[in-house]
C-alpha atoms as a PDB file:
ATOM      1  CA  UNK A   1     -17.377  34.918 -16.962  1.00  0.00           C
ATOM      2  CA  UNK A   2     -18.018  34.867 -13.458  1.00  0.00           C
ATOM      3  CA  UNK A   3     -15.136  35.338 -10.715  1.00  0.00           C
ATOM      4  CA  UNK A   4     -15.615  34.260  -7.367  1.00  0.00           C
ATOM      5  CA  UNK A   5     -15.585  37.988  -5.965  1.00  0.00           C
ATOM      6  CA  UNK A   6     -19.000  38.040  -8.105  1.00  0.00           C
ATOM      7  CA  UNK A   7     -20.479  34.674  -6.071  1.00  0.00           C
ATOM      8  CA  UNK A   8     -23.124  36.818  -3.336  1.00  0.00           C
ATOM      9  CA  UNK A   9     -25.903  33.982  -3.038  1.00  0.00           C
ATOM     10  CA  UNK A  10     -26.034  30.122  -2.774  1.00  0.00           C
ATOM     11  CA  UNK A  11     -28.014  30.110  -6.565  1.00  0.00           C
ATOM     12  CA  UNK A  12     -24.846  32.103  -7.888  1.00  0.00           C
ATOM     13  CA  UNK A  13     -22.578  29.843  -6.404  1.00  0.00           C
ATOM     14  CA  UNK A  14     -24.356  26.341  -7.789  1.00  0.00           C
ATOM     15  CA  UNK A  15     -24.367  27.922 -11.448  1.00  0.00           C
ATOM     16  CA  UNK A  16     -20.928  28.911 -10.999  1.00  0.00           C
ATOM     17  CA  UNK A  17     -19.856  25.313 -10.196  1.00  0.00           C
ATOM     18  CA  UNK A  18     -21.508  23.828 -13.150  1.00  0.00           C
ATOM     19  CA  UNK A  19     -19.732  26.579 -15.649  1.00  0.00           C
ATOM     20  CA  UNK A  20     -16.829  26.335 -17.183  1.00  0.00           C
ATOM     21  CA  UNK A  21     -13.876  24.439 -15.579  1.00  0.00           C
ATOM     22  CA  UNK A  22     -11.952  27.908 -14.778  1.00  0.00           C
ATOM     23  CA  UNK A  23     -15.061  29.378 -12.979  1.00  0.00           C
ATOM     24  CA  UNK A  24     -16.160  26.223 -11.766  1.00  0.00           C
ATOM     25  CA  UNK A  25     -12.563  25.695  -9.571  1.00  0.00           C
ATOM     26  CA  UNK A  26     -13.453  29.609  -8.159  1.00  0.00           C
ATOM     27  CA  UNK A  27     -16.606  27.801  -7.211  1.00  0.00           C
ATOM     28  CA  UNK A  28     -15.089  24.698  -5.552  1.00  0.00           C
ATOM     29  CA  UNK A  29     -13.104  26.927  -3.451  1.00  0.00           C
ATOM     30  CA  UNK A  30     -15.866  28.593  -1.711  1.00  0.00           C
ATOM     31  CA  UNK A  31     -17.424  25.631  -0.991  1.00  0.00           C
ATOM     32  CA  UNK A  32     -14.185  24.218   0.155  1.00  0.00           C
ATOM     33  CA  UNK A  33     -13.792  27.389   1.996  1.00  0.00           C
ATOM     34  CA  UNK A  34     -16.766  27.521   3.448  1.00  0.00           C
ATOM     35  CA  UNK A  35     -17.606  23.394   4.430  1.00  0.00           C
ATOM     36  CA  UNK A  36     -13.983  22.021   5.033  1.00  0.00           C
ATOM     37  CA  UNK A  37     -13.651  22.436   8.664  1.00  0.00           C
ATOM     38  CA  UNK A  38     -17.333  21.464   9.312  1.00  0.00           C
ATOM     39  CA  UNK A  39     -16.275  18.521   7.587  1.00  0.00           C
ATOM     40  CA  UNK A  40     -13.081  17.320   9.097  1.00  0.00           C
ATOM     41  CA  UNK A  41     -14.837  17.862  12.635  1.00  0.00           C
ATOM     42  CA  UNK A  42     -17.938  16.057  11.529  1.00  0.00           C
ATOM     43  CA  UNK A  43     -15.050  12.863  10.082  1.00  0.00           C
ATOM     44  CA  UNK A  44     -13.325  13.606  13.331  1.00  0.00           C
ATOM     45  CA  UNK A  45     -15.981  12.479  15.521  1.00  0.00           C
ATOM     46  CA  UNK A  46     -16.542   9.229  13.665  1.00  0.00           C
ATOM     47  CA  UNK A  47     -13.225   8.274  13.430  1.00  0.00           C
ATOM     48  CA  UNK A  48     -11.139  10.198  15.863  1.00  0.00           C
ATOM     49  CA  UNK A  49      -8.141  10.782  13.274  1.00  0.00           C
ATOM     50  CA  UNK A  50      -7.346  14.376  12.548  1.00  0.00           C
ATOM     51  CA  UNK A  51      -4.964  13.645   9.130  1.00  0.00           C
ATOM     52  CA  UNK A  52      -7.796  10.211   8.656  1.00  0.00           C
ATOM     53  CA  UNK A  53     -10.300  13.220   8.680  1.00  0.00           C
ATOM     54  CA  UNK A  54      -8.623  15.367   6.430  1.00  0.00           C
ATOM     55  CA  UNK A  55      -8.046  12.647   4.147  1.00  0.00           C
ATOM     56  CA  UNK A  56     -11.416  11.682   3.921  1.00  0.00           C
ATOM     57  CA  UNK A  57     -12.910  15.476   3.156  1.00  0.00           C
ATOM     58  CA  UNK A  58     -10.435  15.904   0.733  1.00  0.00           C
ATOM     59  CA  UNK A  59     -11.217  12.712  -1.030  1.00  0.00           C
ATOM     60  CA  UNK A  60     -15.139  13.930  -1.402  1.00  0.00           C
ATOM     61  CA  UNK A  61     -14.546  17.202  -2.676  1.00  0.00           C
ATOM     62  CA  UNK A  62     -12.578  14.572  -5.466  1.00  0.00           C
ATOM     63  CA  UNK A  63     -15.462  13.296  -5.954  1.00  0.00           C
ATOM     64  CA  UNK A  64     -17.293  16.207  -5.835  1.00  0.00           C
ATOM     65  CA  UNK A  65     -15.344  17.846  -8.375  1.00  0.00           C
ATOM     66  CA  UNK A  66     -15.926  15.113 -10.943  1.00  0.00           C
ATOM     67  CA  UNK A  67     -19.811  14.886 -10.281  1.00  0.00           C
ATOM     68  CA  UNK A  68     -20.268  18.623 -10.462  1.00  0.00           C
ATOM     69  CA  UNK A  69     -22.518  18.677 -13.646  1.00  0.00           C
ATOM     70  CA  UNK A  70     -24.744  16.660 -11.445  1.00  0.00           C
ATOM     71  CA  UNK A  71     -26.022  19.453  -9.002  1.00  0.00           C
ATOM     72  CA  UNK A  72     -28.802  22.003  -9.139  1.00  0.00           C
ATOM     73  CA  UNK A  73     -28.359  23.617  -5.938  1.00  0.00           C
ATOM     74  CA  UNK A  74     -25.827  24.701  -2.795  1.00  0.00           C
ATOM     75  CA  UNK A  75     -27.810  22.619  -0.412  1.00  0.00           C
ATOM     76  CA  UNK A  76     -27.523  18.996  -2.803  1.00  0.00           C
ATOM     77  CA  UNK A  77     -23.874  19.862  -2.631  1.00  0.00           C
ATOM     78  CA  UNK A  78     -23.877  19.880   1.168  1.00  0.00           C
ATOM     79  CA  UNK A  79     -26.290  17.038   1.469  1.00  0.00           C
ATOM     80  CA  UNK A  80     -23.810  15.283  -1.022  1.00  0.00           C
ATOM     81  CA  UNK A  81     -20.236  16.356   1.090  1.00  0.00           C
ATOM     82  CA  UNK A  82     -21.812  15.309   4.083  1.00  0.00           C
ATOM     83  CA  UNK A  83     -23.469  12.116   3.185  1.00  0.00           C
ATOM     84  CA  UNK A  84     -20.068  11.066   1.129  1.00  0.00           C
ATOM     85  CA  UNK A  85     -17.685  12.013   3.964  1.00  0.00           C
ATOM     86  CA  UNK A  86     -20.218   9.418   6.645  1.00  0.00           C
ATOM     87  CA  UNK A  87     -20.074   7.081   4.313  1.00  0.00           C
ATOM     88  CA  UNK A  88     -16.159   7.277   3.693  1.00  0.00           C
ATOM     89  CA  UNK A  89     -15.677   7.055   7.720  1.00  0.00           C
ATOM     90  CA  UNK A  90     -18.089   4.132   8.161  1.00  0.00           C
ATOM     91  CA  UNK A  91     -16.300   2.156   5.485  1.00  0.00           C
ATOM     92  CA  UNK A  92     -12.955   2.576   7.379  1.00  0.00           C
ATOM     93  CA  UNK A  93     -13.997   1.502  10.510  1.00  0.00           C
ATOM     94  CA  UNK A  94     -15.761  -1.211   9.172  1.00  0.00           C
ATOM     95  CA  UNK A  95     -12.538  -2.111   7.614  1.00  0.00           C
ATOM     96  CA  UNK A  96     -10.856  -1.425  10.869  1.00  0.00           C
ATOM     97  CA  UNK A  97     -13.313  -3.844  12.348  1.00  0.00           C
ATOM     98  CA  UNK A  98     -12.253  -6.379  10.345  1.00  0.00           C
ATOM     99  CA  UNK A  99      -8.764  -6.203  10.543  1.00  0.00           C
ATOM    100  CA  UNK A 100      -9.099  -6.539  14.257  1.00  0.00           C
ATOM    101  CA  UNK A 101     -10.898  -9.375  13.983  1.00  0.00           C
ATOM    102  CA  UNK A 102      -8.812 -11.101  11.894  1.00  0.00           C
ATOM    103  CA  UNK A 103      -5.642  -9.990  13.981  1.00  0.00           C
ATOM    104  CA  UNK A 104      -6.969 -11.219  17.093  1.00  0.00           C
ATOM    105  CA  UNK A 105      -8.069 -14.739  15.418  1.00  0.00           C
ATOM    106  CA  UNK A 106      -4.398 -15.585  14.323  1.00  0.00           C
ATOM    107  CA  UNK A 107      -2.548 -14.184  17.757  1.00  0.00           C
ATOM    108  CA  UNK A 108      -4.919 -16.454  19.393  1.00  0.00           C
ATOM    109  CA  UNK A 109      -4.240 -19.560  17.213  1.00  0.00           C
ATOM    110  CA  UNK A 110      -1.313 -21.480  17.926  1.00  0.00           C
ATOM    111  CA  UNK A 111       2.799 -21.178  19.432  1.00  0.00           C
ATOM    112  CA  UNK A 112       3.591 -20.655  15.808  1.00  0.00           C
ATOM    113  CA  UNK A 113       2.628 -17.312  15.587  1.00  0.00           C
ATOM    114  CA  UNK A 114       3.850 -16.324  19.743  1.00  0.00           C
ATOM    115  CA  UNK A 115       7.117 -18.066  18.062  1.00  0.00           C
ATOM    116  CA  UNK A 116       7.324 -15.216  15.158  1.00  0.00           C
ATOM    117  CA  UNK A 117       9.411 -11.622  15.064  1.00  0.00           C
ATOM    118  CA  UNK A 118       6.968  -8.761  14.598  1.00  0.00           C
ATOM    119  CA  UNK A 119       8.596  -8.185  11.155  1.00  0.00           C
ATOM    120  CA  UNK A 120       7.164 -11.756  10.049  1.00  0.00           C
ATOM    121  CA  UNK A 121       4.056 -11.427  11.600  1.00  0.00           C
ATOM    122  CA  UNK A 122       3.353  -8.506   9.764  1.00  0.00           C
ATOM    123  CA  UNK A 123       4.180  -9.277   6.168  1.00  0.00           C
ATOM    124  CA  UNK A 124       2.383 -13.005   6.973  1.00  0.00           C
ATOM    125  CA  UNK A 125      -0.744 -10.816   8.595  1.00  0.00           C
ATOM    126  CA  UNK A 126      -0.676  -8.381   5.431  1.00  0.00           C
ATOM    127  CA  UNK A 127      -0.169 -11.109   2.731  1.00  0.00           C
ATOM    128  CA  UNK A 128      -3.413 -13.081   4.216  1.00  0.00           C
ATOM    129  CA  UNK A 129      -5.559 -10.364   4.353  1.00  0.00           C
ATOM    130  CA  UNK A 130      -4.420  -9.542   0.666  1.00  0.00           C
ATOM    131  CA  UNK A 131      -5.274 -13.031  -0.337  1.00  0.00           C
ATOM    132  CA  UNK A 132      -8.454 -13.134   1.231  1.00  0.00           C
ATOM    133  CA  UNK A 133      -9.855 -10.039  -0.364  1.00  0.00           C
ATOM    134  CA  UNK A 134      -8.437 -11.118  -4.066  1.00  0.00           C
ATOM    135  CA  UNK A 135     -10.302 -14.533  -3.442  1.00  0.00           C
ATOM    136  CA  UNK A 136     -13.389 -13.229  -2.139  1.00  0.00           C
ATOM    137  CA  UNK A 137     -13.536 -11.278  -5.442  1.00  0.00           C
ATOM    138  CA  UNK A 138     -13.435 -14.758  -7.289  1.00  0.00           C
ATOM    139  CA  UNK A 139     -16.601 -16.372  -5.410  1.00  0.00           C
ATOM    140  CA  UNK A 140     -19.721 -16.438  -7.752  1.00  0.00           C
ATOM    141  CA  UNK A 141     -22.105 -13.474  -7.310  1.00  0.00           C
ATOM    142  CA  UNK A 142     -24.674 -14.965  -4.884  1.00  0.00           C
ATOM    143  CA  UNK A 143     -21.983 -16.635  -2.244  1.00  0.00           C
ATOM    144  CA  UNK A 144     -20.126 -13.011  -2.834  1.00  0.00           C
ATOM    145  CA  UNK A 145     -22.904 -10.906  -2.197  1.00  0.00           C
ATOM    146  CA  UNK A 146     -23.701 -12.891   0.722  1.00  0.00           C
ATOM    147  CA  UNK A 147     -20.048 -13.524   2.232  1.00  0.00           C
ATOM    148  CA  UNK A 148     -19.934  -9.462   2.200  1.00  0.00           C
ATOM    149  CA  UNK A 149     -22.631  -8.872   4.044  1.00  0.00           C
ATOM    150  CA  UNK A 150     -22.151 -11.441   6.253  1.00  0.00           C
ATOM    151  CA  UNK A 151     -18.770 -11.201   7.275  1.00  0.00           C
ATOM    152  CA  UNK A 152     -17.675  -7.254   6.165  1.00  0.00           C
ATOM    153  CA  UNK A 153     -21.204  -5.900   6.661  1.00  0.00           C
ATOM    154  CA  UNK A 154     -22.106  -7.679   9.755  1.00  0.00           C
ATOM    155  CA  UNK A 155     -25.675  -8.553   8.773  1.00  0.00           C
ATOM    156  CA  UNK A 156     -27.646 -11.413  10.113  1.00  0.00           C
ATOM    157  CA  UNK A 157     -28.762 -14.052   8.438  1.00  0.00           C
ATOM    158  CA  UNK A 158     -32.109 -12.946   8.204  1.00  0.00           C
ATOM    159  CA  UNK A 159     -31.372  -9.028   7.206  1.00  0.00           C
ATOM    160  CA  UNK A 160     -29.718 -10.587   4.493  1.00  0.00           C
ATOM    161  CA  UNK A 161     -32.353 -12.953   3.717  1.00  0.00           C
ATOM    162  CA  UNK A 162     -34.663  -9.403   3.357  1.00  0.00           C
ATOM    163  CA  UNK A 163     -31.821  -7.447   1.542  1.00  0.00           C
ATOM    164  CA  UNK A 164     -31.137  -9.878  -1.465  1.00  0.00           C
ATOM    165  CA  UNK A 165     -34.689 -11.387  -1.508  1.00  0.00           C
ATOM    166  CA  UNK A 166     -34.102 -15.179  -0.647  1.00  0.00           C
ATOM    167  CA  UNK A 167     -34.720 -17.117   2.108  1.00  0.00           C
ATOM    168  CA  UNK A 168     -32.514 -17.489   5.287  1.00  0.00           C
ATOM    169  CA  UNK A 169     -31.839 -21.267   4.413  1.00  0.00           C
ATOM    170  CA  UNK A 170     -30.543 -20.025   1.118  1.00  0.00           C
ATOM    171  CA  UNK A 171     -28.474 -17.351   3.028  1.00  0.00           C
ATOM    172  CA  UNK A 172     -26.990 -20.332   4.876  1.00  0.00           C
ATOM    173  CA  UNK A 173     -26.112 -22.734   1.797  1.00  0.00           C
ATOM    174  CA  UNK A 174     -24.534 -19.500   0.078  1.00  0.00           C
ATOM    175  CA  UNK A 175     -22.109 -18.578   3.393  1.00  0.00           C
ATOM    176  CA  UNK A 176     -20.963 -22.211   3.919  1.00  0.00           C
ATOM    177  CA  UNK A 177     -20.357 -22.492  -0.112  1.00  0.00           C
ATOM    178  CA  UNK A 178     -18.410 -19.450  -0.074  1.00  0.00           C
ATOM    179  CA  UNK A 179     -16.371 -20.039   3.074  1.00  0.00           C
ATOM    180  CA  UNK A 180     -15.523 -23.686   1.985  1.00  0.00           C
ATOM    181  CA  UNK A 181     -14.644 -22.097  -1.667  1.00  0.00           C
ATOM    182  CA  UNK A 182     -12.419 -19.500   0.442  1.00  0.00           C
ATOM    183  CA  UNK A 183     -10.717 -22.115   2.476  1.00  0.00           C
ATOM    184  CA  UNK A 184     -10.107 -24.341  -0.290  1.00  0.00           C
ATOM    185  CA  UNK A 185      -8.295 -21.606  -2.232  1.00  0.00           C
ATOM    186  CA  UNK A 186      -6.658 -19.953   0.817  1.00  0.00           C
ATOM    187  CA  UNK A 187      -5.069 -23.463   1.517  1.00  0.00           C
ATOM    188  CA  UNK A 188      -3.533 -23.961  -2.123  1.00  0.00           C
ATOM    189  CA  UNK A 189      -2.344 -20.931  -2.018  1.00  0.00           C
ATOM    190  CA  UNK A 190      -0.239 -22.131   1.446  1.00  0.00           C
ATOM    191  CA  UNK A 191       0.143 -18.674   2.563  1.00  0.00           C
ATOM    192  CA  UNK A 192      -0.305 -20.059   6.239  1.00  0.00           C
ATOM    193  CA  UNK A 193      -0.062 -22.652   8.315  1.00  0.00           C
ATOM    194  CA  UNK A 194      -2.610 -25.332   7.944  1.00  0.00           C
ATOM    195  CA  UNK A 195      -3.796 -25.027  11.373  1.00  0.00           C
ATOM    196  CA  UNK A 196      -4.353 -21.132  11.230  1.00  0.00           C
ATOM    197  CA  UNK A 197      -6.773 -21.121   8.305  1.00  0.00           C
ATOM    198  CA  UNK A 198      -8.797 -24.369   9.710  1.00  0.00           C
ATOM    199  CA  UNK A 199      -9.061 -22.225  13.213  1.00  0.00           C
ATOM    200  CA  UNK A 200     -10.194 -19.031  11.435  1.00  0.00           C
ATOM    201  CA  UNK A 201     -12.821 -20.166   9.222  1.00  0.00           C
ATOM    202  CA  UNK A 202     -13.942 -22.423  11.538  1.00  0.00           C
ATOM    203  CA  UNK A 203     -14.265 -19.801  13.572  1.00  0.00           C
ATOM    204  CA  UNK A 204     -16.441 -18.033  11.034  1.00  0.00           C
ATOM    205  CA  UNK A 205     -18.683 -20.407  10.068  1.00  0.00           C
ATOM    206  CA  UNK A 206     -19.287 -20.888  14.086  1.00  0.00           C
ATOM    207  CA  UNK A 207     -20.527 -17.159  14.234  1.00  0.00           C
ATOM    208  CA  UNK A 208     -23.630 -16.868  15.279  1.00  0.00           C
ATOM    209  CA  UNK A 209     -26.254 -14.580  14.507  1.00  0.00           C
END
């Protein structure tokens, strides 16, 4: 069995990681050992959160840990930490992104919301974006592959024409289906004010591209 103290190359170090779970976690920590704080400063300049950062390297080494069977070689790992840990930062500002968005939509809307406490606002704010995600899951494939893009993504029209392998018009038909599907469902579910939803998805379908 192999103890880290006996690790003295890269090619040691990848066959230690695929061994046996005991030798494998003497493995992980070199790598964590010698990639963490690369990492966090490399998550750092994306998203400009030191604990965010931290977070999001420790959540790929996760990741690592359970695809570890799946690498040949010290520089696939690195490839793999680094890739994962861009990937994990993009999706949270995208996500940031859209909370913004949506934020700024319903302060801009109407007296009702200037009228609310901050406590309100939030758990109003919180229960709509909730509701919007669960519903978006519930849209038929096509209008929810193109409803992502197109509103979480950010994609135009036509690089989402290219990405799915339809035409634009179709990418059209499939956003207005899925926002009228959204609004429909969003209103019987009378989380908000008539007025609010009506503003913010006419709002979206108004976006241009």
């Amino acid at each position: 069995m192999m103890i880290p103290s006996e690790i003295n190359n890269e090619v040691q170090l990848a066959a230690a990681f695929r061994d046996e779970e005991q030798v494998a976690q003497g493995a992980l920590g070199l790598l964590w050992k010698n990639n963490y704080k690369s990492l966090v400063y490399f998550a750092n300049q994306l998203v400009k959160n030191d604990l965010l950062s931290e977070d999001i390297v420790s959540e790929t080494f996760a990741k690592l840990w359970a695809l570890r069977h799946n690498f040949d070689n010290v520089p696939s790992i690195r490839s793999f930490l680094y890739v994962t840990v861009r990937n994990s930062c993009y999706d949270h500002l995208r996500s940031q992104e859209i909370h913004t968005r949506i934020h700024k939509e319903i302060l801009y809307t109407s007296d009702y919301v200037h009228e609310m406490n901050r406590d309100d606002y939030d758990m109003m704010y919180a229960e709509y974006i909730q509701q919007l995600y669960v519903q978006v899951r519930e849209l038929p494939e096509r209008c929810r592959q193109v409803f992502n893009l197109y509103f979480f993504d950010r994609l135009t029209t036509r690089e989402i024409a290219e990405a799915l392998n339809i035409s634009e018009q179709t990418v059209r038909n499939q956003k207005t289906k899925a926002v009228a599907m959204l609004k429909s469902a969003l209103l019987k579910k009378n989380i908000l004010p008539v007025a609010l939803l009506l503003h913010f998805f006419a709002v979206l379908c108004a976006v241009e591209d």
